[in-house]
N, C-alpha and C. Protein backbone atom coordinates (compact mmCIF):
# COMPACT_ATOMS: atom_id res chain seq x y z
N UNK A 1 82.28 100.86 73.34
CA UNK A 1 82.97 101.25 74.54
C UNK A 1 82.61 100.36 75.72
N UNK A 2 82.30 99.06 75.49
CA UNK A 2 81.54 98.27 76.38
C UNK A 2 82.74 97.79 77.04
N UNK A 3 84.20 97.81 76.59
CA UNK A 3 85.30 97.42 77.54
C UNK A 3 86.23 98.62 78.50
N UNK A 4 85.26 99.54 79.02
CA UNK A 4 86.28 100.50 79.74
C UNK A 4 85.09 100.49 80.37
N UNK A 5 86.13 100.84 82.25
CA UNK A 5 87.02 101.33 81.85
C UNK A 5 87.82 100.40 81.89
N UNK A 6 89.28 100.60 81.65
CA UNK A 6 90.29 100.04 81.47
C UNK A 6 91.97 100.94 82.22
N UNK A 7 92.67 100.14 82.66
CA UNK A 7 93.99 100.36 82.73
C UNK A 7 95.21 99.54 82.36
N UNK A 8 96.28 100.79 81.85
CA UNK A 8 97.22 100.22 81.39
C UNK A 8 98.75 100.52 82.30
N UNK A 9 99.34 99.38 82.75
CA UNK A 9 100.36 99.60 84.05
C UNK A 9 101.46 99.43 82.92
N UNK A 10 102.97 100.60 83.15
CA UNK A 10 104.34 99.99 81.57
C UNK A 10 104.89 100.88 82.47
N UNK A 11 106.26 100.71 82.52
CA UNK A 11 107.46 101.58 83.20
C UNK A 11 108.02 101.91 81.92
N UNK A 12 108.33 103.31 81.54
CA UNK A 12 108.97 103.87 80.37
C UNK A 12 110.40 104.23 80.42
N UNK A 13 110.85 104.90 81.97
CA UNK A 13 111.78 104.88 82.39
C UNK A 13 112.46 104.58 83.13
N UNK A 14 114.00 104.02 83.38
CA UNK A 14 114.49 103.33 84.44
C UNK A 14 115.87 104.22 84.45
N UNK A 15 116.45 105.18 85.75
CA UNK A 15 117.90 105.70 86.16
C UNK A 15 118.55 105.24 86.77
N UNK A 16 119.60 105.06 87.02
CA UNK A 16 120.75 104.61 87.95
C UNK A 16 121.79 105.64 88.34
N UNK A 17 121.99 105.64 89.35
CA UNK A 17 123.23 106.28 89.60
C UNK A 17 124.61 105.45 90.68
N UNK A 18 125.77 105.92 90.96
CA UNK A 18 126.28 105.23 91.86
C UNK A 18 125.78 105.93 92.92
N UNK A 19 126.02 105.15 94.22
CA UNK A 19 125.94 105.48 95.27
C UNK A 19 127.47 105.42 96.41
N UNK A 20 127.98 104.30 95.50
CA UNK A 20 129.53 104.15 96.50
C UNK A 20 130.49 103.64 95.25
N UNK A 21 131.82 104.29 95.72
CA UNK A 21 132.73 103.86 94.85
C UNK A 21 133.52 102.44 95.51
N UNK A 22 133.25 102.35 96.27
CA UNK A 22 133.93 100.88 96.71
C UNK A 22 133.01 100.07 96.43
N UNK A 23 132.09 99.99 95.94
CA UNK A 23 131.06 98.51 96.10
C UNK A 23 130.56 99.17 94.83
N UNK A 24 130.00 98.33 93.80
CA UNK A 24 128.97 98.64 92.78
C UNK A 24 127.60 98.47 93.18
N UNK A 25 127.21 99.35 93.97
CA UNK A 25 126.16 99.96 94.54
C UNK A 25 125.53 100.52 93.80
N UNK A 26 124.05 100.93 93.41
CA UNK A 26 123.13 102.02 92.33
C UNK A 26 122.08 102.06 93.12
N UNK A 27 121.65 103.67 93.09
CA UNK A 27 120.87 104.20 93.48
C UNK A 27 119.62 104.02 91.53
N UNK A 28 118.82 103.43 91.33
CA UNK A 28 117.59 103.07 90.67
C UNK A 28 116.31 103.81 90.80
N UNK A 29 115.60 104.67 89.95
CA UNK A 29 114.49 105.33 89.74
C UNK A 29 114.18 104.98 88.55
N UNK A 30 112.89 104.07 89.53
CA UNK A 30 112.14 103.60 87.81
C UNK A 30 110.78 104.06 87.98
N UNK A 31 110.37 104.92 87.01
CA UNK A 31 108.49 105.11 86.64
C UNK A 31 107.89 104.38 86.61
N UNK A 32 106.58 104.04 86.91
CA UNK A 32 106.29 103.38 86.43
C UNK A 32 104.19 104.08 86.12
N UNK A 33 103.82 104.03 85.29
CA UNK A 33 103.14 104.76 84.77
C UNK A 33 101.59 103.88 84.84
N UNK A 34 100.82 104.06 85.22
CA UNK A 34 99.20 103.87 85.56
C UNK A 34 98.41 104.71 84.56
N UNK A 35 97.64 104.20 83.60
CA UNK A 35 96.97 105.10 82.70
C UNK A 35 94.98 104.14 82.96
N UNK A 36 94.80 105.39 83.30
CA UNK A 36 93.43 104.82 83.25
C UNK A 36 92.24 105.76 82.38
N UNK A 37 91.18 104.46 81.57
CA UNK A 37 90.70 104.95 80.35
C UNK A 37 89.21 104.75 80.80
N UNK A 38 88.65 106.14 80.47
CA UNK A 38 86.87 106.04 80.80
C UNK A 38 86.26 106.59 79.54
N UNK A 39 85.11 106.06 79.15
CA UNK A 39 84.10 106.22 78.35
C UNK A 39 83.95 107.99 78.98
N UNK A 40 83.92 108.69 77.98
CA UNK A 40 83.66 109.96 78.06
C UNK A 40 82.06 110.47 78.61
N UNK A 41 82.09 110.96 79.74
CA UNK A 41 80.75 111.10 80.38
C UNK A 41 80.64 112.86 81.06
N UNK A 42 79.73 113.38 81.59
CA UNK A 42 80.09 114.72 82.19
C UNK A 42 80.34 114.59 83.58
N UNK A 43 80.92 112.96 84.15
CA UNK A 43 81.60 113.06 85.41
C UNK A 43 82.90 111.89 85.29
N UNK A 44 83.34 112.82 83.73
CA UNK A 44 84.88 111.71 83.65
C UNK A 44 85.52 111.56 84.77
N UNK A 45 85.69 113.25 84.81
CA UNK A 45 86.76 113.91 85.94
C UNK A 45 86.67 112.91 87.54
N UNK A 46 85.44 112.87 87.84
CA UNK A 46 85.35 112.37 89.21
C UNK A 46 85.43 110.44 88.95
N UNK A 47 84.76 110.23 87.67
CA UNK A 47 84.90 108.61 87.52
C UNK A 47 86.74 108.12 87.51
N UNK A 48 87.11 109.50 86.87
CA UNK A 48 89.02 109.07 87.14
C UNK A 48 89.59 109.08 88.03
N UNK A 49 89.12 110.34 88.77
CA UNK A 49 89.93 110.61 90.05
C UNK A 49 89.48 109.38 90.90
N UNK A 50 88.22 108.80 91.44
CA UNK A 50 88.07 107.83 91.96
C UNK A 50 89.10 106.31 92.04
N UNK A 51 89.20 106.32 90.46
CA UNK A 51 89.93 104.82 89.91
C UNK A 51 91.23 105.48 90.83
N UNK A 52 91.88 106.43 90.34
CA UNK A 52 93.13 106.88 90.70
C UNK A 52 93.38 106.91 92.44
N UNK A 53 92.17 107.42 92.82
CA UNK A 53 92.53 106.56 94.03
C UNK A 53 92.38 105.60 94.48
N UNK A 54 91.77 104.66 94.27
CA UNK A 54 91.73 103.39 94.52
C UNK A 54 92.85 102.70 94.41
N UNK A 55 93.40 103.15 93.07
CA UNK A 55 94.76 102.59 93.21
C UNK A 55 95.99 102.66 93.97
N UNK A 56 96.17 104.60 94.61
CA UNK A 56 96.64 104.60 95.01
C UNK A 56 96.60 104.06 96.33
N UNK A 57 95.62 104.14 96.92
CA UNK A 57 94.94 103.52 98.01
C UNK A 57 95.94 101.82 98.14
N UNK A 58 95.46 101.04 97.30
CA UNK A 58 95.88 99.49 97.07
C UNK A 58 97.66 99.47 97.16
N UNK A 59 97.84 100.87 96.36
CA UNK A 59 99.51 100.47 95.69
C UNK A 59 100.38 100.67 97.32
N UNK A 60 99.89 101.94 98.03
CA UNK A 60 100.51 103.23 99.39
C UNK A 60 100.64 102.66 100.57
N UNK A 61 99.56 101.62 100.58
CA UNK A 61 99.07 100.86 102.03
C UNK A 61 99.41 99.30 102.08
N UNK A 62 99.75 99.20 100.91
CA UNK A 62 100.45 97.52 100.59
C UNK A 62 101.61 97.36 101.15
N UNK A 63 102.31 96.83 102.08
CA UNK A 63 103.61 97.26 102.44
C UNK A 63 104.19 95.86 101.95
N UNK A 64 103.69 95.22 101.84
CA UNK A 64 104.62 93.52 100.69
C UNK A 64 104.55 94.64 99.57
N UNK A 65 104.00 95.11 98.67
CA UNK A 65 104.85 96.25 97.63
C UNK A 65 105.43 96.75 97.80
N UNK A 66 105.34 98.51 98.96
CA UNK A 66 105.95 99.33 99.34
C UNK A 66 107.39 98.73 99.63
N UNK A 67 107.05 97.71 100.25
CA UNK A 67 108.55 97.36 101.09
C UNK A 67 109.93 96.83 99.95
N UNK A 68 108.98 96.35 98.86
CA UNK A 68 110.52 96.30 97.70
C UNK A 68 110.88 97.38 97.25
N UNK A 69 111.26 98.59 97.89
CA UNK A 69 111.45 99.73 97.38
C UNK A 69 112.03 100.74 98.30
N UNK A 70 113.60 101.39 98.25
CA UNK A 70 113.92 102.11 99.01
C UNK A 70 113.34 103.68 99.84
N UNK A 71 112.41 104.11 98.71
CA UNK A 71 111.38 105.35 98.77
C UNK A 71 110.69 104.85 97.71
N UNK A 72 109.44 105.60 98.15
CA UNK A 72 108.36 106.16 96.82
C UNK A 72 109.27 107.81 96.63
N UNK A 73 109.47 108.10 95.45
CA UNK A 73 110.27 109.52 95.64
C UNK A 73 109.01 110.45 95.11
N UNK A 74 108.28 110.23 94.78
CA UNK A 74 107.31 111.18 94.22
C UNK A 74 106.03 110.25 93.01
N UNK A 75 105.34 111.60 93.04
CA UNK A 75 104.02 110.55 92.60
C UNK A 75 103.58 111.49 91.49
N UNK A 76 102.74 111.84 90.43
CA UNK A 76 102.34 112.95 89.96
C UNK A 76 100.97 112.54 89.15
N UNK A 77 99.66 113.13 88.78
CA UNK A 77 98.73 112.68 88.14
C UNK A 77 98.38 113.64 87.35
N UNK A 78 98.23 113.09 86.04
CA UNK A 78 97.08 114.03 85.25
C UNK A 78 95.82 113.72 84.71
N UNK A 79 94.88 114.46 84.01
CA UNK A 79 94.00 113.82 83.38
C UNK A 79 93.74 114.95 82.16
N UNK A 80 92.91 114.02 81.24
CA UNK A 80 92.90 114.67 79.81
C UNK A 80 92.09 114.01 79.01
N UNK A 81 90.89 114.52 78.38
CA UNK A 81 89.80 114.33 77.54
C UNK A 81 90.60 113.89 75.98
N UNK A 82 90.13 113.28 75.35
CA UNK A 82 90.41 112.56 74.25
C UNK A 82 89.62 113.14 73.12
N UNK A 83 88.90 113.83 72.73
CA UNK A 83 87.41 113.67 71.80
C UNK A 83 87.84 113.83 70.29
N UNK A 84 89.18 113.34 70.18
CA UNK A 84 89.54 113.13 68.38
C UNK A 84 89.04 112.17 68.12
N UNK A 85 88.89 110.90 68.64
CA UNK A 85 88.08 109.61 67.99
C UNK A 85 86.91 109.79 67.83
N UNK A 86 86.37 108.41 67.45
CA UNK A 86 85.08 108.19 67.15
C UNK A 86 83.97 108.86 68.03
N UNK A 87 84.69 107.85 69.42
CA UNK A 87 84.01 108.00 70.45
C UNK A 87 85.16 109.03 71.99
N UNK A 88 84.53 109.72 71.97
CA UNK A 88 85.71 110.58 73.16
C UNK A 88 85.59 109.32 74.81
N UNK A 89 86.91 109.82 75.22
CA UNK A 89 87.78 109.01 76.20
C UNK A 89 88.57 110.08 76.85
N UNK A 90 88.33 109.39 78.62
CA UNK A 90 89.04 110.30 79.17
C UNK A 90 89.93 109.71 79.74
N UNK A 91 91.31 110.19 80.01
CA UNK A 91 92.29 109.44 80.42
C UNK A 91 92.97 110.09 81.67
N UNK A 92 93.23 109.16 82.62
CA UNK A 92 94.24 109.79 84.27
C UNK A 92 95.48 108.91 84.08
N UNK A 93 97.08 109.62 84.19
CA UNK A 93 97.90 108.95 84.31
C UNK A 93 97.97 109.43 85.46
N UNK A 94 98.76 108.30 86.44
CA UNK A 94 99.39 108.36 87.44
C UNK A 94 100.78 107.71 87.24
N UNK A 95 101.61 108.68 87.74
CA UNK A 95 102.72 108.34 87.64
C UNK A 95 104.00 107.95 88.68
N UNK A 96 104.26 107.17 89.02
CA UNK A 96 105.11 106.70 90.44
C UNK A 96 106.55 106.45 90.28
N UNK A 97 107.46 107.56 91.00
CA UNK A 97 108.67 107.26 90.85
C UNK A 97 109.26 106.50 91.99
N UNK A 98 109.81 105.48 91.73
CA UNK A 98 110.13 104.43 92.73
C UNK A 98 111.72 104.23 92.90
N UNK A 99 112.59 104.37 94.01
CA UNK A 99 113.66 103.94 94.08
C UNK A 99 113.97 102.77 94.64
N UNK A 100 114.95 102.21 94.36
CA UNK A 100 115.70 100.64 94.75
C UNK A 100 116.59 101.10 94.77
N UNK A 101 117.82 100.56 95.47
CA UNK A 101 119.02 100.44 96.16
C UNK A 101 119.79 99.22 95.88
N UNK A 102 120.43 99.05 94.85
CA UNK A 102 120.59 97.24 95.22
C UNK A 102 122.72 97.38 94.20
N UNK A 103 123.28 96.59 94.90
CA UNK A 103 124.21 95.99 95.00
C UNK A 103 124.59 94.81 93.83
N UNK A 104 125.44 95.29 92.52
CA UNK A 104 125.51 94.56 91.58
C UNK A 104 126.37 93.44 91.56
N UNK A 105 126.42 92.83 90.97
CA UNK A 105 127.56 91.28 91.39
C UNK A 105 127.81 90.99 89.66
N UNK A 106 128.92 91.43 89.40
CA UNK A 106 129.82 90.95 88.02
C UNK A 106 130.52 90.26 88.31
N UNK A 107 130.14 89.17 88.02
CA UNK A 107 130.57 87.63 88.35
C UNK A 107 131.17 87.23 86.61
């Protein structure tokens, strides 16, 4: 367990909707999912929540990030002990739903 902790950043889902019928306009909500992995200890809980904010911290206050993005629409976190393996692992997803706004061109 000498390589955690560790995180893994993957967007699983991406929505669209219209927003205008005269222009091919889409309203876009994409996840994008933060999983962070700790060596199982009796202060997982606080070693995750920490990472988890840090990140959020980096991701909330970045505004060259924030700013490619019409809203943050919501955020959600969990966490959850692992101890089927060898070695138990505790895991925090954070999860960020992000909208864009953007204007298609079928050329």
């Amino acid at each position: 367990m000498n390589d955690l902790p560790a995180i893994s950043v993957y967007t699983p889902t991406v929505s669209a909707e219209t927003v205008s019928v005269l222009t091919p306009a889409f309203k876009r909500t994409i996840d994008i999912v933060i999983e962070v992995v700790v060596a199982d200890s009796t202060l997982w809980q606080d070693i995750v929540d920490d990472i988890l904010f840090d990140v959020k911290t980096k991701l909330f206050t970045d505004s060259t990030w924030t700013g490619q993005f019409a809203s943050i629409a919501a955020y959600t976190e969990e966490h959850d002990l692992d101890d089927q393996g060898e070695k138990p692992i505790a895991i925090g997803t954070l999860t960020i739903s992000l909208v864009i706004v953007e204007i298609e061109e079928f050329n």
